[in-house]
C-alpha atoms as a PDB file:
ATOM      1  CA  UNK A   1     117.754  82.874  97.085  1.00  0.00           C
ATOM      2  CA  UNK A   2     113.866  82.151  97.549  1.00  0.00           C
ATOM      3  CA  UNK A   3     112.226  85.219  99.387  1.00  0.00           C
ATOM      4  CA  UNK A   4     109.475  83.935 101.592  1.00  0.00           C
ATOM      5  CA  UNK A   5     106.535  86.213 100.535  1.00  0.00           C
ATOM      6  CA  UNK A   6     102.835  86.126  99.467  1.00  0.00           C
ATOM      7  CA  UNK A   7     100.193  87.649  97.645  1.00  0.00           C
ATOM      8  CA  UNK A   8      97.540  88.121 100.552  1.00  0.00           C
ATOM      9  CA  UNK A   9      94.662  88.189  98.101  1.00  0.00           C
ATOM     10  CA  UNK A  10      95.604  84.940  96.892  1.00  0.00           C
ATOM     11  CA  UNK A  11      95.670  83.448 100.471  1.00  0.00           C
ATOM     12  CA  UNK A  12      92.745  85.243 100.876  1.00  0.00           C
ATOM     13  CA  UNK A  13      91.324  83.489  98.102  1.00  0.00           C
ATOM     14  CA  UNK A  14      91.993  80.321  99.081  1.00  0.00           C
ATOM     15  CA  UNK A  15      90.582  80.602 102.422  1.00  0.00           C
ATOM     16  CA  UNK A  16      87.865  81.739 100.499  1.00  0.00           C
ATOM     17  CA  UNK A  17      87.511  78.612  98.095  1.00  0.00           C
ATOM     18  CA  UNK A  18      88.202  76.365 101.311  1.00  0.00           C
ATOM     19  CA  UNK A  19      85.548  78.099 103.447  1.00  0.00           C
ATOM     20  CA  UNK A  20      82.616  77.411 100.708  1.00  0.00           C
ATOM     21  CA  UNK A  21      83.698  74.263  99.745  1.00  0.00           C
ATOM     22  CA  UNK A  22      84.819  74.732  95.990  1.00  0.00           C
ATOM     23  CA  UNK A  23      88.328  72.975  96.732  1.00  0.00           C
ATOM     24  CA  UNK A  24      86.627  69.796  97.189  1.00  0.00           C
ATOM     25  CA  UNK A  25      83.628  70.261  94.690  1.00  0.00           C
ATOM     26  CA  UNK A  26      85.367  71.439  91.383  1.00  0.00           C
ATOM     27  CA  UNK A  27      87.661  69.717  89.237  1.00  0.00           C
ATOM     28  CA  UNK A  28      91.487  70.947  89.718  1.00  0.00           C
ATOM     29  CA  UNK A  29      91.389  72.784  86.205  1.00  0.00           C
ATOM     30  CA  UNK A  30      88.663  74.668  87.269  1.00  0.00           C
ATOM     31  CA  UNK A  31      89.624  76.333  89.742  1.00  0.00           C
ATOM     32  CA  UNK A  32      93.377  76.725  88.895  1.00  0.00           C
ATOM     33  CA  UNK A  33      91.413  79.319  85.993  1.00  0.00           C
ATOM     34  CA  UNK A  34      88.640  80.558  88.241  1.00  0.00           C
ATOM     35  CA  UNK A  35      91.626  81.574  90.726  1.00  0.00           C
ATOM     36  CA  UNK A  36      93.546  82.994  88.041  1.00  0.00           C
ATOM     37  CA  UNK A  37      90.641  85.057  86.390  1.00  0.00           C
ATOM     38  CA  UNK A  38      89.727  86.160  89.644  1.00  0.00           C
ATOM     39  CA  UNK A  39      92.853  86.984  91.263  1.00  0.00           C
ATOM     40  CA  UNK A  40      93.596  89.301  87.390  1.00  0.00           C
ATOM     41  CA  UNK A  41      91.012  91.614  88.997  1.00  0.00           C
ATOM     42  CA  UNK A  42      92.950  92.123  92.025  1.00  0.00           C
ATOM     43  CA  UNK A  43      94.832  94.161  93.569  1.00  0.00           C
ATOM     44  CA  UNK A  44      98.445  92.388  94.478  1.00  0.00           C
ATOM     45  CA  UNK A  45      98.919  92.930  98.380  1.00  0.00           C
ATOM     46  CA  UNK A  46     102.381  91.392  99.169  1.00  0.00           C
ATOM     47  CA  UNK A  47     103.096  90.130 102.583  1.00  0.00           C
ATOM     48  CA  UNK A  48     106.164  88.553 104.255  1.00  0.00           C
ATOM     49  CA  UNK A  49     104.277  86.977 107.439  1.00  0.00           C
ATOM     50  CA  UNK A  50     101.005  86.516 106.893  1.00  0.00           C
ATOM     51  CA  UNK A  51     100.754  86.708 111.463  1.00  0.00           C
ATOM     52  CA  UNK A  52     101.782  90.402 110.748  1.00  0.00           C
ATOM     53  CA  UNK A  53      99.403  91.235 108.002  1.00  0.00           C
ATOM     54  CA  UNK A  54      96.744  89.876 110.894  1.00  0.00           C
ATOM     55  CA  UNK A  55      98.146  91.694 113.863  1.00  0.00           C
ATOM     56  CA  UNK A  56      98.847  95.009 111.791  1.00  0.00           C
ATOM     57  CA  UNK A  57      95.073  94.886 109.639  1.00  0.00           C
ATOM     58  CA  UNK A  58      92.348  95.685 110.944  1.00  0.00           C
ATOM     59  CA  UNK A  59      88.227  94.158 110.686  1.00  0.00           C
ATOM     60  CA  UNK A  60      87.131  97.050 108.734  1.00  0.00           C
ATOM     61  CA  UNK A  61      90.169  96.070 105.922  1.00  0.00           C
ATOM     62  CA  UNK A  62      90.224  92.842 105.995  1.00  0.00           C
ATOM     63  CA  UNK A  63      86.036  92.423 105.319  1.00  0.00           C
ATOM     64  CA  UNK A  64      86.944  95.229 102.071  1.00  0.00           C
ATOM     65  CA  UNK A  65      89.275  92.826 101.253  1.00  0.00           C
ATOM     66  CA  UNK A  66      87.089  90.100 101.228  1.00  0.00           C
ATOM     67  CA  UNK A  67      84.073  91.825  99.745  1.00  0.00           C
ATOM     68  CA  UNK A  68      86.365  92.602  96.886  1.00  0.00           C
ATOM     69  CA  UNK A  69      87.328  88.886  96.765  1.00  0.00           C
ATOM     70  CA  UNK A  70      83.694  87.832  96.580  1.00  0.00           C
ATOM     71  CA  UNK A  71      82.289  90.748  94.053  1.00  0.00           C
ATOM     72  CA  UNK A  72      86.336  89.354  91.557  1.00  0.00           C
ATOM     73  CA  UNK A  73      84.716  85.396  92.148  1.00  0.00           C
ATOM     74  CA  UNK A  74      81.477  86.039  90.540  1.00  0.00           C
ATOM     75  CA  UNK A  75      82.254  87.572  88.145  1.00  0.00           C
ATOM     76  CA  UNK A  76      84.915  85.259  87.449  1.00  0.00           C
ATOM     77  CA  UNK A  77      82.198  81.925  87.557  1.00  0.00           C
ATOM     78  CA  UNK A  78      79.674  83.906  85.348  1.00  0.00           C
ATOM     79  CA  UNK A  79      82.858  84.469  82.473  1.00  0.00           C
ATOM     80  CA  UNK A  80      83.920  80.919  83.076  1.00  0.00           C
ATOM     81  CA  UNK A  81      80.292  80.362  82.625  1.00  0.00           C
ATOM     82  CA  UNK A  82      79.496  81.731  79.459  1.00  0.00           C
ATOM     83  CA  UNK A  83      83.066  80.448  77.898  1.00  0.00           C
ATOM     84  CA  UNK A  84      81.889  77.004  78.336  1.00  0.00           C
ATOM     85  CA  UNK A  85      78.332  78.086  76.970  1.00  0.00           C
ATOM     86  CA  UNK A  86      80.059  79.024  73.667  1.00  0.00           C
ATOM     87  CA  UNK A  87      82.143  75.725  73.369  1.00  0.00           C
ATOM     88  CA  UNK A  88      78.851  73.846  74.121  1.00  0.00           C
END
């Protein structure tokens, strides 16, 4: 059986990536880690339907949730960052 749910950060994330235009700029290994590294200093939010998680949320929770998204990215580049510094 395959349950139909999601971690709303991670779509949150994405949208995220999409928005600023990362998909399309970094190379596919890139990002696979700066998702990962940045969704490990997350909270996991699991949804079933991501229409309810919009109906049921409201502005105030969903710009937190972004804000926190945003603050977990940078930090996330500036590790990626200084990992590739070292190899170089």
């Amino acid at each position: 059986m395959q349950l139909d749910i999601r971690n709303y950060y991670e779509v949150m994330l994405m949208e995220i990536l999409s928005e600023e235009g990362l998909l399309d700029e970094l190379p596919e290994d890139y990002m696979s880690d700066l998702a990962c590294v940045t969704l490990n200093q997350l909270p996991v939010r699991y949804v079933h339907h991501l229409v309810d998680t919009y109906f049921y949320e409201d502005n105030n929770e969903q710009q937190q949730m972004r804000n926190e998204i945003y603050e977990a990215l940078e930090k996330s580049r500036a590790f990626l960052k200084s990992r590739l510094d070292q190899r170089a």
